[in-house]
PDB file of N, CA and C in Angstrom:
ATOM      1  N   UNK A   1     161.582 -93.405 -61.635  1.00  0.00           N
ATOM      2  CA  UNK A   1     161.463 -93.556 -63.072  1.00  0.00           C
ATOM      3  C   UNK A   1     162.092 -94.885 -63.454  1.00  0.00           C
ATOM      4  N   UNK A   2     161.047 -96.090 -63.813  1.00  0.00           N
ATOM      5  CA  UNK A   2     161.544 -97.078 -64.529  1.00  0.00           C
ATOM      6  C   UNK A   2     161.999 -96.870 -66.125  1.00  0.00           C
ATOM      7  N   UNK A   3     162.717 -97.559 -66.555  1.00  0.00           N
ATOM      8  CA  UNK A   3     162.906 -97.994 -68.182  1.00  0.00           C
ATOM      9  C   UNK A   3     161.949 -98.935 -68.685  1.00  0.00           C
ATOM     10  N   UNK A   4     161.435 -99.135 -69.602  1.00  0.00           N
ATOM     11  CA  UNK A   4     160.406 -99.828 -70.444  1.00  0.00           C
ATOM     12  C   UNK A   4     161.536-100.853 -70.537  1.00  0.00           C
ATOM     13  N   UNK A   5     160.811-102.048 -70.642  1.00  0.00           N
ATOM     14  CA  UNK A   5     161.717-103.341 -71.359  1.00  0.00           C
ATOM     15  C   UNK A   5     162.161-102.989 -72.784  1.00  0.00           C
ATOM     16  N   UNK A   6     161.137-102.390 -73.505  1.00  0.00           N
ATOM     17  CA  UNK A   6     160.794-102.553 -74.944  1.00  0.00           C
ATOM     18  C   UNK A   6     162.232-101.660 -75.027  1.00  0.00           C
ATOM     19  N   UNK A   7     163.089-102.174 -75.851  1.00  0.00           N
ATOM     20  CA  UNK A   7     163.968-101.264 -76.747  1.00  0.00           C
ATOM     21  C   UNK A   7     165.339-101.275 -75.679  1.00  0.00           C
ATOM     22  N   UNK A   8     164.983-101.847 -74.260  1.00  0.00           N
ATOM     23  CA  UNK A   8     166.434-101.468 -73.695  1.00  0.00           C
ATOM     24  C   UNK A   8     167.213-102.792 -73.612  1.00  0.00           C
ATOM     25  N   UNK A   9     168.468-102.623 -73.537  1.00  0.00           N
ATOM     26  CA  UNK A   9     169.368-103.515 -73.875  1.00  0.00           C
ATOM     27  C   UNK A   9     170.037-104.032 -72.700  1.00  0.00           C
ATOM     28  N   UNK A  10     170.424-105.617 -72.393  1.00  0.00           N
ATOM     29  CA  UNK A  10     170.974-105.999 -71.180  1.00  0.00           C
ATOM     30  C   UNK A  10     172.690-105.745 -71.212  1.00  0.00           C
ATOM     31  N   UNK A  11     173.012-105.442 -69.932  1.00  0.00           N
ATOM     32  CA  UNK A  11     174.413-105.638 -70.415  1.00  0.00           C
ATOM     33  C   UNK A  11     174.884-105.955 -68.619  1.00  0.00           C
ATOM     34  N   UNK A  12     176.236-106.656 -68.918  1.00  0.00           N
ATOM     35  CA  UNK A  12     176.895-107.228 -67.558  1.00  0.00           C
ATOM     36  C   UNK A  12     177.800-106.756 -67.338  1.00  0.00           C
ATOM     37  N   UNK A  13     177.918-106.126 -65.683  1.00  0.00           N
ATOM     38  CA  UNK A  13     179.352-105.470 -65.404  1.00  0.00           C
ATOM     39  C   UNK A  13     179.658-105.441 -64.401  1.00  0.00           C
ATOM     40  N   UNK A  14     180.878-105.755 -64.241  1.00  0.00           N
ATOM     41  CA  UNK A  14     181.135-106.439 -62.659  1.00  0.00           C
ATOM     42  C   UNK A  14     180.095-107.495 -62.139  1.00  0.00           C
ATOM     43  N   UNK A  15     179.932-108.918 -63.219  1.00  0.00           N
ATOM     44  CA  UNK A  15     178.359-109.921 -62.275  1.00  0.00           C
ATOM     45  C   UNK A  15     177.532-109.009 -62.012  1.00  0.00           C
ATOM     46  N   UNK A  16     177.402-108.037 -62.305  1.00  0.00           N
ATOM     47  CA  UNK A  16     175.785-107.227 -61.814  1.00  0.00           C
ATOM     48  C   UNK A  16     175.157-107.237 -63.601  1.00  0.00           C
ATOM     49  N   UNK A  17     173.702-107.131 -63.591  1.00  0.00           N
ATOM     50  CA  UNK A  17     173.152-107.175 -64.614  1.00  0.00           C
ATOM     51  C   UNK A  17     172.091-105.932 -65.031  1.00  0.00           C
ATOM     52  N   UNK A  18     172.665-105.016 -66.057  1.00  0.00           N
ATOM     53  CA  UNK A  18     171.919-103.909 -66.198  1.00  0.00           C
ATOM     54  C   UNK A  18     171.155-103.581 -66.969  1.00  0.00           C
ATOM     55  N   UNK A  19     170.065-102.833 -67.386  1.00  0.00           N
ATOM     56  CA  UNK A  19     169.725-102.650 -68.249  1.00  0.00           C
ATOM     57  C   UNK A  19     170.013-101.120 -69.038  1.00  0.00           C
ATOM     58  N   UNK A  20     169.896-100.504 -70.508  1.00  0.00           N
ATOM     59  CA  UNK A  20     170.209 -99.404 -70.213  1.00  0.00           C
ATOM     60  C   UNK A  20     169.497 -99.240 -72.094  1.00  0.00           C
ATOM     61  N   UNK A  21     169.003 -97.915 -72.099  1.00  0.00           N
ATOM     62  CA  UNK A  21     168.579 -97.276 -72.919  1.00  0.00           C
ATOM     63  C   UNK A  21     168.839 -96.141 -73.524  1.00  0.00           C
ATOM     64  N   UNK A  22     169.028 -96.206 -75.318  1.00  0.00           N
ATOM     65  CA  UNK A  22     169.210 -94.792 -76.032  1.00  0.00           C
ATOM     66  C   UNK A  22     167.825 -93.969 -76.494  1.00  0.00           C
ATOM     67  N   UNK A  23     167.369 -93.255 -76.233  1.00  0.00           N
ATOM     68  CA  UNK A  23     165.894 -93.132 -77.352  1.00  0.00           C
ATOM     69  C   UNK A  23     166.289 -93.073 -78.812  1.00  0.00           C
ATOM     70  N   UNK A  24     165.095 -93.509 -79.584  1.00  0.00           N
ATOM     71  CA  UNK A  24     165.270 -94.276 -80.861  1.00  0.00           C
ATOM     72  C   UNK A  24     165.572 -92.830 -81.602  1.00  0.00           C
ATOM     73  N   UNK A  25     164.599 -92.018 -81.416  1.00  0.00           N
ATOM     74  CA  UNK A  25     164.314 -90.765 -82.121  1.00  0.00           C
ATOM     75  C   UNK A  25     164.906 -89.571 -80.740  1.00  0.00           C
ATOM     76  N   UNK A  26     165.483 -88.781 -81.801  1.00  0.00           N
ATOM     77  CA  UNK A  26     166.004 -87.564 -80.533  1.00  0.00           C
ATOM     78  C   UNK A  26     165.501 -86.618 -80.391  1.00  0.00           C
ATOM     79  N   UNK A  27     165.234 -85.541 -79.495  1.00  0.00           N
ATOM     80  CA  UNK A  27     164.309 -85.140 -78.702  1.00  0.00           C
ATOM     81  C   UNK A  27     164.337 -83.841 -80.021  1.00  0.00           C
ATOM     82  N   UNK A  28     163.199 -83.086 -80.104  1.00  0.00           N
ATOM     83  CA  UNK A  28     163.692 -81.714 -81.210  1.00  0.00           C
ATOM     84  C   UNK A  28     164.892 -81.448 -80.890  1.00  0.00           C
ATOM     85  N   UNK A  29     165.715 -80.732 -79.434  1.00  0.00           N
ATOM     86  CA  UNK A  29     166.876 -80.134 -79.818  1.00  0.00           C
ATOM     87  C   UNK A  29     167.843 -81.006 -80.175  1.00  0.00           C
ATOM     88  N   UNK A  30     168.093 -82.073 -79.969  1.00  0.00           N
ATOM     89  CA  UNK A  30     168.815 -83.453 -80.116  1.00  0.00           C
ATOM     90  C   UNK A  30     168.434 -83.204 -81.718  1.00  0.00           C
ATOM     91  N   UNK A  31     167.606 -83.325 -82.024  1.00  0.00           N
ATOM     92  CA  UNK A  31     167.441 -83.264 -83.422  1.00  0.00           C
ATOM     93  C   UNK A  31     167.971 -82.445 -84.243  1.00  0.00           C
ATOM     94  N   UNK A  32     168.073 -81.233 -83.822  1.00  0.00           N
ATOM     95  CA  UNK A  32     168.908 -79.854 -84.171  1.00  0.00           C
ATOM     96  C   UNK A  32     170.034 -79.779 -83.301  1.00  0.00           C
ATOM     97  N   UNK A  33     171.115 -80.986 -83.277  1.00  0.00           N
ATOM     98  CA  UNK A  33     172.113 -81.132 -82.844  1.00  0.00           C
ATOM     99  C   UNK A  33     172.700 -79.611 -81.960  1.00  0.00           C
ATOM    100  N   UNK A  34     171.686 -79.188 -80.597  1.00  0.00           N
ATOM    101  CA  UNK A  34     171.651 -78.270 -79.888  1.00  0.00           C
ATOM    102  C   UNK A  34     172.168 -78.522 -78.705  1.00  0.00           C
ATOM    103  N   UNK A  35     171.541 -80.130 -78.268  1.00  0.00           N
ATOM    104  CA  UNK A  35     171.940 -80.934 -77.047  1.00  0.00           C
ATOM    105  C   UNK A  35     172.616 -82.022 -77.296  1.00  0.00           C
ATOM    106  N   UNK A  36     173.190 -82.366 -76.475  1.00  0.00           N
ATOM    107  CA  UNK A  36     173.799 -83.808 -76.722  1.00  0.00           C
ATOM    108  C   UNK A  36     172.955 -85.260 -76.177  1.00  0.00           C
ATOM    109  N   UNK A  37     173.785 -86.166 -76.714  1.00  0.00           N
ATOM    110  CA  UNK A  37     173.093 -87.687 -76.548  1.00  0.00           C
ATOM    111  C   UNK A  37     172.504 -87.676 -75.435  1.00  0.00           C
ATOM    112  N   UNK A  38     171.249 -88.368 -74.886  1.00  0.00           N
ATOM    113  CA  UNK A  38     171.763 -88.986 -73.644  1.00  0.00           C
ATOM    114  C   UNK A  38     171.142 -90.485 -73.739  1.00  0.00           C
ATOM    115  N   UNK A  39     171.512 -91.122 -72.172  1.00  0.00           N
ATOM    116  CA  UNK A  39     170.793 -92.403 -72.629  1.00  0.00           C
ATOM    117  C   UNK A  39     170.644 -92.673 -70.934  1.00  0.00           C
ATOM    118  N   UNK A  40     170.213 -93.761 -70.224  1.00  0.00           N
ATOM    119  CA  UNK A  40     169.701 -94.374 -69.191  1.00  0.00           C
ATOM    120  C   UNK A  40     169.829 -95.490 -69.304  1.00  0.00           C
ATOM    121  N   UNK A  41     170.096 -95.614 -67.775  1.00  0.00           N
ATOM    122  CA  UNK A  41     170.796 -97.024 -66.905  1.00  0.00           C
ATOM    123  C   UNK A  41     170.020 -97.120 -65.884  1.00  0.00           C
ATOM    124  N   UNK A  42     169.575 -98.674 -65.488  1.00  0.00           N
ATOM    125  CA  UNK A  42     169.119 -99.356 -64.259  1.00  0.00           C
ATOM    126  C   UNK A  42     169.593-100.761 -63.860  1.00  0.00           C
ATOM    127  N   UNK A  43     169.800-100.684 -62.684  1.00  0.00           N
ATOM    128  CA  UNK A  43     169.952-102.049 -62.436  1.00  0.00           C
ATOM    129  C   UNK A  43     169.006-103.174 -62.908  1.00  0.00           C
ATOM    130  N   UNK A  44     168.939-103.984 -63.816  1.00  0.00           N
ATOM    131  CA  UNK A  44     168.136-105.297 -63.814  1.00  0.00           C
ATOM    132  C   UNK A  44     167.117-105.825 -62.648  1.00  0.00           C
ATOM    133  N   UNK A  45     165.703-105.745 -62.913  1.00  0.00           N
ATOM    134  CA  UNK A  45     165.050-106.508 -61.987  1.00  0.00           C
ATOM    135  C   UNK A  45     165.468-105.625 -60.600  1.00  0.00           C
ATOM    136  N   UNK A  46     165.655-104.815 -60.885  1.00  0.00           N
ATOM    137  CA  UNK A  46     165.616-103.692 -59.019  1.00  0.00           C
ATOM    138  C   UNK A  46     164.940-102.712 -59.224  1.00  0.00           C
ATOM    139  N   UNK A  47     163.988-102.367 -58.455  1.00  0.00           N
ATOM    140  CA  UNK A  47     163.465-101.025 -58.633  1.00  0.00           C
ATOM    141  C   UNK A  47     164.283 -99.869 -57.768  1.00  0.00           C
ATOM    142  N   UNK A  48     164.960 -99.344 -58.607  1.00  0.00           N
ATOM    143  CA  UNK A  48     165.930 -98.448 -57.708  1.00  0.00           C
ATOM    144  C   UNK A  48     166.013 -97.004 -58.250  1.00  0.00           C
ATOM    145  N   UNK A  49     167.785 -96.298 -58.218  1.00  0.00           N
ATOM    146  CA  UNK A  49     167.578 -95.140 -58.921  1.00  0.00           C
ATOM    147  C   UNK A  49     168.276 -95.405 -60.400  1.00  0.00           C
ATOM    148  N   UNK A  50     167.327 -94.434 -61.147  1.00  0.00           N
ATOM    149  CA  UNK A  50     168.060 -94.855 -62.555  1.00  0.00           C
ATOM    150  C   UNK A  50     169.092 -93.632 -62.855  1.00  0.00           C
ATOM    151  N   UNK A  51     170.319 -94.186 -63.494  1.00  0.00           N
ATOM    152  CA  UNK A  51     170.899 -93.234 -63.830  1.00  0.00           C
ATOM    153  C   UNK A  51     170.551 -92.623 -65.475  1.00  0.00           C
ATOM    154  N   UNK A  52     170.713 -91.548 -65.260  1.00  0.00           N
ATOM    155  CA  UNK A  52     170.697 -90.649 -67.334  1.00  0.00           C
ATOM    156  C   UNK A  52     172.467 -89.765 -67.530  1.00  0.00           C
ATOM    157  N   UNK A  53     172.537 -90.526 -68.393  1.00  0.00           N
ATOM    158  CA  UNK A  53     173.942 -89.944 -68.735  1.00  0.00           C
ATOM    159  C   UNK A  53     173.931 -88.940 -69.919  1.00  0.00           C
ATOM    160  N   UNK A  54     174.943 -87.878 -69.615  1.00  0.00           N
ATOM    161  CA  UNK A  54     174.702 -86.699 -70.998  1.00  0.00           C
ATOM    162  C   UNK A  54     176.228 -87.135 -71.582  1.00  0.00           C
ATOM    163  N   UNK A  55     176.212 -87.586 -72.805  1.00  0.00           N
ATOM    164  CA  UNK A  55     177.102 -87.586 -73.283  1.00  0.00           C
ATOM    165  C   UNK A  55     177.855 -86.323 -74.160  1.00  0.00           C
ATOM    166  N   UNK A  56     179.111 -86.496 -75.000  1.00  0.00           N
ATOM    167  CA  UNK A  56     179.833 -85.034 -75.519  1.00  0.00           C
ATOM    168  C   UNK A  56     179.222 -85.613 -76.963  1.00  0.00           C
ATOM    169  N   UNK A  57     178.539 -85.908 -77.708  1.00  0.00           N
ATOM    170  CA  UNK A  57     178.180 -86.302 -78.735  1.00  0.00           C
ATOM    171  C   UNK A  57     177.024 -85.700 -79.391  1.00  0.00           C
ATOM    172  N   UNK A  58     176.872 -85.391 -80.543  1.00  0.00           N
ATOM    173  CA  UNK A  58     175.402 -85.446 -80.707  1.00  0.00           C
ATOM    174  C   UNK A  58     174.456 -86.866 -81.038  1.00  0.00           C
ATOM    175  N   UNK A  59     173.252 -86.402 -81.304  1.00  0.00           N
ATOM    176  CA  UNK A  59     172.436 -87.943 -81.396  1.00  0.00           C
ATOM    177  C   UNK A  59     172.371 -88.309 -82.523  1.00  0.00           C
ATOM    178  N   UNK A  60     172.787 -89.602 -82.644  1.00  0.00           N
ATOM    179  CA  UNK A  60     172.825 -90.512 -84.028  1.00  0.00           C
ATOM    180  C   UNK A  60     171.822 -90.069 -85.401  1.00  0.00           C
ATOM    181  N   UNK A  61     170.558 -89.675 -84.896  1.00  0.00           N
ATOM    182  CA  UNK A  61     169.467 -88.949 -85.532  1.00  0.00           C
ATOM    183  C   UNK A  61     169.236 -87.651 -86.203  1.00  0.00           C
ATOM    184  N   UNK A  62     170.427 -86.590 -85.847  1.00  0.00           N
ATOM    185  CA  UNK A  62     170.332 -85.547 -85.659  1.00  0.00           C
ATOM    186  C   UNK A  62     169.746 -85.393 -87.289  1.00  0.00           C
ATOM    187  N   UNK A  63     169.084 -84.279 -87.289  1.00  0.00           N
ATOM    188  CA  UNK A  63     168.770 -83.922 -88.657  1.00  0.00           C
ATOM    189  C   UNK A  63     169.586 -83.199 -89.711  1.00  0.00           C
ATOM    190  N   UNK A  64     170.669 -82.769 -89.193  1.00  0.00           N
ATOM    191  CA  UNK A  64     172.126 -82.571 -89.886  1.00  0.00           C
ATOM    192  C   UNK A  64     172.870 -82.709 -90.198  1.00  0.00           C
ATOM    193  N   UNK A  65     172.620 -84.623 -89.994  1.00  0.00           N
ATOM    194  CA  UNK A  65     173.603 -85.495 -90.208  1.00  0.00           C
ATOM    195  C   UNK A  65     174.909 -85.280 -89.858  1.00  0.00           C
ATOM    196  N   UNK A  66     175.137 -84.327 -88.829  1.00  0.00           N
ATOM    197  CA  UNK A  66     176.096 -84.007 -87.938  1.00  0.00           C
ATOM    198  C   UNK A  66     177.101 -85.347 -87.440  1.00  0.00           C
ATOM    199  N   UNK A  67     177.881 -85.137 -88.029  1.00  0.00           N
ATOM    200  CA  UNK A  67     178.991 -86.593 -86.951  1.00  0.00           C
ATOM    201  C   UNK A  67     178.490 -87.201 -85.756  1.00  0.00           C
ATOM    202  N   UNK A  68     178.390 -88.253 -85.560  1.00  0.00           N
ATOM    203  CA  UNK A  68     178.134 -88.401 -84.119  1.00  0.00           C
ATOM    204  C   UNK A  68     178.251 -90.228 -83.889  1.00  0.00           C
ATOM    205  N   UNK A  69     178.970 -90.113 -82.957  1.00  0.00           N
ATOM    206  CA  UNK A  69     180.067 -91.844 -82.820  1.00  0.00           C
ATOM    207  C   UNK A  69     178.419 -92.520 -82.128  1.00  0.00           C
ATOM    208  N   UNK A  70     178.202 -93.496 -82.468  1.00  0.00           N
ATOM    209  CA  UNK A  70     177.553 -94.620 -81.809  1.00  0.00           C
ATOM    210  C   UNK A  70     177.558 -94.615 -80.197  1.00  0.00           C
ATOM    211  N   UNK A  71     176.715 -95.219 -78.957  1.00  0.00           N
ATOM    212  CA  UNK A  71     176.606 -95.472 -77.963  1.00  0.00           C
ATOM    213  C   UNK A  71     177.093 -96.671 -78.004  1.00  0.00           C
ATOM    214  N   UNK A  72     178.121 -97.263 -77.636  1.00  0.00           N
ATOM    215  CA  UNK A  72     178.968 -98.628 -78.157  1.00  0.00           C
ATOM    216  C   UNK A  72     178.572 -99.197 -76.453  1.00  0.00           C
ATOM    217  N   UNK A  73     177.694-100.926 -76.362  1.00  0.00           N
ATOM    218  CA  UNK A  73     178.218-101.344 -75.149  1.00  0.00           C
ATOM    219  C   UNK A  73     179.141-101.319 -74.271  1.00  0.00           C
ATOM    220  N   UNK A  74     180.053-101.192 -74.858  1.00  0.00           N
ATOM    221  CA  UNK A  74     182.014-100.771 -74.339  1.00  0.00           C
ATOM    222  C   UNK A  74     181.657 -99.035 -73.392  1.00  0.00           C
ATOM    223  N   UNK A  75     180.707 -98.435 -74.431  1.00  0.00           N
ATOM    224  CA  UNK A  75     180.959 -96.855 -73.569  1.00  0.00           C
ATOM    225  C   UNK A  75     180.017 -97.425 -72.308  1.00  0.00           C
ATOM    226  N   UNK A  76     179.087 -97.680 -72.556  1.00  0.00           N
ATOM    227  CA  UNK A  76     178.037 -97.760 -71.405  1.00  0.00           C
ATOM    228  C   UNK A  76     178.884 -98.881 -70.295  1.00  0.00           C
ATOM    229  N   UNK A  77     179.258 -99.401 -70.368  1.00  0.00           N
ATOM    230  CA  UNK A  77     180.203-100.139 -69.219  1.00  0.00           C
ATOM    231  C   UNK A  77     180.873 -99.505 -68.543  1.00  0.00           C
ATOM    232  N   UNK A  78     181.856 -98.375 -69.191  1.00  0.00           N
ATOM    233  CA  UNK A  78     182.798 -97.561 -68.778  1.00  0.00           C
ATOM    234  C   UNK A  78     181.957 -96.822 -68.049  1.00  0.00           C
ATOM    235  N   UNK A  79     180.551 -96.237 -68.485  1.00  0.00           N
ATOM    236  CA  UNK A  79     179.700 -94.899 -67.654  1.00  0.00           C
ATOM    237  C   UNK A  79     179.451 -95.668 -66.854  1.00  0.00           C
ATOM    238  N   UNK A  80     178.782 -96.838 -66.732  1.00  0.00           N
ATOM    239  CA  UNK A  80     178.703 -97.519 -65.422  1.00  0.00           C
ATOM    240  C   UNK A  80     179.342 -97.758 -64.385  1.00  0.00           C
ATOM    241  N   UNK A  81     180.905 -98.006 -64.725  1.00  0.00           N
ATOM    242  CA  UNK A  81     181.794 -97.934 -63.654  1.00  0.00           C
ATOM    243  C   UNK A  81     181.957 -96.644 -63.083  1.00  0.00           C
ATOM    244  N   UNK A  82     182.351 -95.665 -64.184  1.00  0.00           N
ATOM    245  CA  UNK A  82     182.445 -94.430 -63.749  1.00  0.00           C
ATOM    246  C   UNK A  82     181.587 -93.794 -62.825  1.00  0.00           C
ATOM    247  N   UNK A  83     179.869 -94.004 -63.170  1.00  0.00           N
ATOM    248  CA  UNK A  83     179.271 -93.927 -61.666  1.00  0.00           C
ATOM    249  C   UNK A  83     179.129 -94.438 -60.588  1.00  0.00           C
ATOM    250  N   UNK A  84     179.451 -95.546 -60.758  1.00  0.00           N
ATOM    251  CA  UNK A  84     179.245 -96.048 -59.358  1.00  0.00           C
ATOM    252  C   UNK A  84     180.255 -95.454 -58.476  1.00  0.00           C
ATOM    253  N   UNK A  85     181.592 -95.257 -59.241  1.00  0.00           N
ATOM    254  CA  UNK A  85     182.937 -94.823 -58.535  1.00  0.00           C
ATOM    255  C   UNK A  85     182.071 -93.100 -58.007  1.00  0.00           C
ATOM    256  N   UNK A  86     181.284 -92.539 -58.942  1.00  0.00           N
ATOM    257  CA  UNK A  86     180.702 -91.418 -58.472  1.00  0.00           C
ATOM    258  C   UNK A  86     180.129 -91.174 -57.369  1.00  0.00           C
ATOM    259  N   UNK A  87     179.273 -92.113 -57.253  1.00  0.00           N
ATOM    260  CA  UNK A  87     178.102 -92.293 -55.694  1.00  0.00           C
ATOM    261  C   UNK A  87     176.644 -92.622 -56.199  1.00  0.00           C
ATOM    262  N   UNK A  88     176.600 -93.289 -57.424  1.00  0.00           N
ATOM    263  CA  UNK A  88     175.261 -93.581 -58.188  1.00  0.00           C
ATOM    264  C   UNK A  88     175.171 -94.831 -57.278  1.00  0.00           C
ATOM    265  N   UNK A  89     174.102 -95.322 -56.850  1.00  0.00           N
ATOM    266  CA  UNK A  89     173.717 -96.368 -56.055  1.00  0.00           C
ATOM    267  C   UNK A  89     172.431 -97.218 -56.653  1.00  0.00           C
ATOM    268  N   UNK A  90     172.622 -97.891 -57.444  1.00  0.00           N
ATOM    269  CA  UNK A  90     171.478 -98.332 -58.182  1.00  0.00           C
ATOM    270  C   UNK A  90     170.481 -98.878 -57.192  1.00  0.00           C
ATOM    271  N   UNK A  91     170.426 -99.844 -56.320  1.00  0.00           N
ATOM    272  CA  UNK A  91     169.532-100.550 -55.739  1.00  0.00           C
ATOM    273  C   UNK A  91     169.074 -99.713 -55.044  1.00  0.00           C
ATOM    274  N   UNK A  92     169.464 -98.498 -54.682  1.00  0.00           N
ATOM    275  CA  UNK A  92     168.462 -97.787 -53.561  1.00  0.00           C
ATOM    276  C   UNK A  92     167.835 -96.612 -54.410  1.00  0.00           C
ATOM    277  N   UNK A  93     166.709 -96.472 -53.634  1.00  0.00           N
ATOM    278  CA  UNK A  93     165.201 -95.394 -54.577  1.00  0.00           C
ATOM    279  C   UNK A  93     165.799 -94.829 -54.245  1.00  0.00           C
ATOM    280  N   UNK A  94     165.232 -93.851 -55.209  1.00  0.00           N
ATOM    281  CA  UNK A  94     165.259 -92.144 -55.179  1.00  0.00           C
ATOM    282  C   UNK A  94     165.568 -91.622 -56.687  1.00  0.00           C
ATOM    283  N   UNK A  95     165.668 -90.104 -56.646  1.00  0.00           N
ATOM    284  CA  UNK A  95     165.748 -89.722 -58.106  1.00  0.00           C
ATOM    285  C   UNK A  95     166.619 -89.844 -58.914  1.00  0.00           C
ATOM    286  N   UNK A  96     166.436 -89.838 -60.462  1.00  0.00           N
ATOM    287  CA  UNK A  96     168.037 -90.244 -60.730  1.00  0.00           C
ATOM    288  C   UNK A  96     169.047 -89.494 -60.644  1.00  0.00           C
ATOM    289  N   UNK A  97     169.911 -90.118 -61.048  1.00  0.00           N
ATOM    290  CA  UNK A  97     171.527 -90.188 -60.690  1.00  0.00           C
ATOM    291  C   UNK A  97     171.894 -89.305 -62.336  1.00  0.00           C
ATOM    292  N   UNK A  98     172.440 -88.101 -61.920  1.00  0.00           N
ATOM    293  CA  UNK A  98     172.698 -87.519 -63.432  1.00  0.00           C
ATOM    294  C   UNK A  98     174.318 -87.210 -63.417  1.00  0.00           C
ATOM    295  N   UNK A  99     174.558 -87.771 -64.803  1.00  0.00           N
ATOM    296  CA  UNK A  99     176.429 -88.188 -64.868  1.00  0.00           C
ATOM    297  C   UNK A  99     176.536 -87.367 -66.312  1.00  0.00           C
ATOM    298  N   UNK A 100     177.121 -86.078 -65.843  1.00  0.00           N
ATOM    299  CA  UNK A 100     177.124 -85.308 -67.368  1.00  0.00           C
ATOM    300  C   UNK A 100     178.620 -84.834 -67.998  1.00  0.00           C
ATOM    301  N   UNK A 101     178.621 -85.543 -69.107  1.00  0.00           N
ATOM    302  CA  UNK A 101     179.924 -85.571 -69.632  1.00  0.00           C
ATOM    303  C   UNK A 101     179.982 -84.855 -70.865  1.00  0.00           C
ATOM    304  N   UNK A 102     179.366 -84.198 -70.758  1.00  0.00           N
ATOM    305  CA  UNK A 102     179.012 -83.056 -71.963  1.00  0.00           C
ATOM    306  C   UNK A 102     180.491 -82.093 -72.441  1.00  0.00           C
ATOM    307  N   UNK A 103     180.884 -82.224 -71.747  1.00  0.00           N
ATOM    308  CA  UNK A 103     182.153 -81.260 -71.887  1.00  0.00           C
ATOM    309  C   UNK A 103     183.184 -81.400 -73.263  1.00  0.00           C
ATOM    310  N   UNK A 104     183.202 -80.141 -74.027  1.00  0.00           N
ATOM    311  CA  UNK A 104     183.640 -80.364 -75.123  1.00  0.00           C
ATOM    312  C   UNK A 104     182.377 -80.727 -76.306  1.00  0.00           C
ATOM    313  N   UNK A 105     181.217 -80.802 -76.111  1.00  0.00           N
ATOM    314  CA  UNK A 105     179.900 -80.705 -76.736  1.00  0.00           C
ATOM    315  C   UNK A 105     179.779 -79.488 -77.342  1.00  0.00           C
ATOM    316  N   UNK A 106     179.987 -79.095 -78.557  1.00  0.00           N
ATOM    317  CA  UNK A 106     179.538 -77.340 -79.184  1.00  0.00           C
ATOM    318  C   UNK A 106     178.356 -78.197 -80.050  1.00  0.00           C
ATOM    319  N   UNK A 107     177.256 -77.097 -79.530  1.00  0.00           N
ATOM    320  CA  UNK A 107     175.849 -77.198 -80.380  1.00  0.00           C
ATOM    321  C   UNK A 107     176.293 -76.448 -81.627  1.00  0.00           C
ATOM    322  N   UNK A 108     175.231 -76.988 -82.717  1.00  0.00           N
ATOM    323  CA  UNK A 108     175.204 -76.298 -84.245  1.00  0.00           C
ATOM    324  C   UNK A 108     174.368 -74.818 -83.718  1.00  0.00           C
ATOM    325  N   UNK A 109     174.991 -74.117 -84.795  1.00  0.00           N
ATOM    326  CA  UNK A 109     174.761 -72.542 -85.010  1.00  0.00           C
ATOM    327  C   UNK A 109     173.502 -72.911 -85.601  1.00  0.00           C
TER     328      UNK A 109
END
């Protein structure tokens, strides 16, 4: 699973160059602040594995206008380190790499 160029954002960490994506609109349950954020990471220009991260948040979109903090470049750096320290291996294929930090996430009633 590649990322579309369209909409994803570059970012640099550790001299490596990544790309990584929020969806614009959140999925129905995302919408009904049921699930939490997530978003996706790839290495730049590698066809490798992509990572999808579940964050403890809901999505910026939610239709309940439910609280929910921004995906700040600063977090996505940190998830990046944090996986790699995991065993996420960007340059090599295969399926993605799922980093779920959901914990402390309560869905709306």
């Amino acid at each position: 699973m590649a990322l579309g160029r369209k909409g994803s954002r570059r970012i640099v960490v550790d001299s490596t160059t990544y790309r990584w994506r929020l969806r614009r609109r959140p999925t129905y349950f995302q919408a009904l602040a049921w699930t939490p954020c997530q978003f996706a990471v790839e290495q730049a220009d590698v066809v490798g594995t992509t990572l999808v991260v579940t964050t403890d948040q809901p999505h910026p979109g939610n239709w309940f206008r439910r609280d929910a903090k921004p995906v700040l470049p600063s977090d996505v750096a940190k998830t990046i380190q944090l996986a790699l320290r995991e065993g996420w291996t960007p340059r090599d294929p295969g399926s993605p790499f799922h980093l779920d930090l959901s914990a402390g996430f309560t869905p709306s009633p």
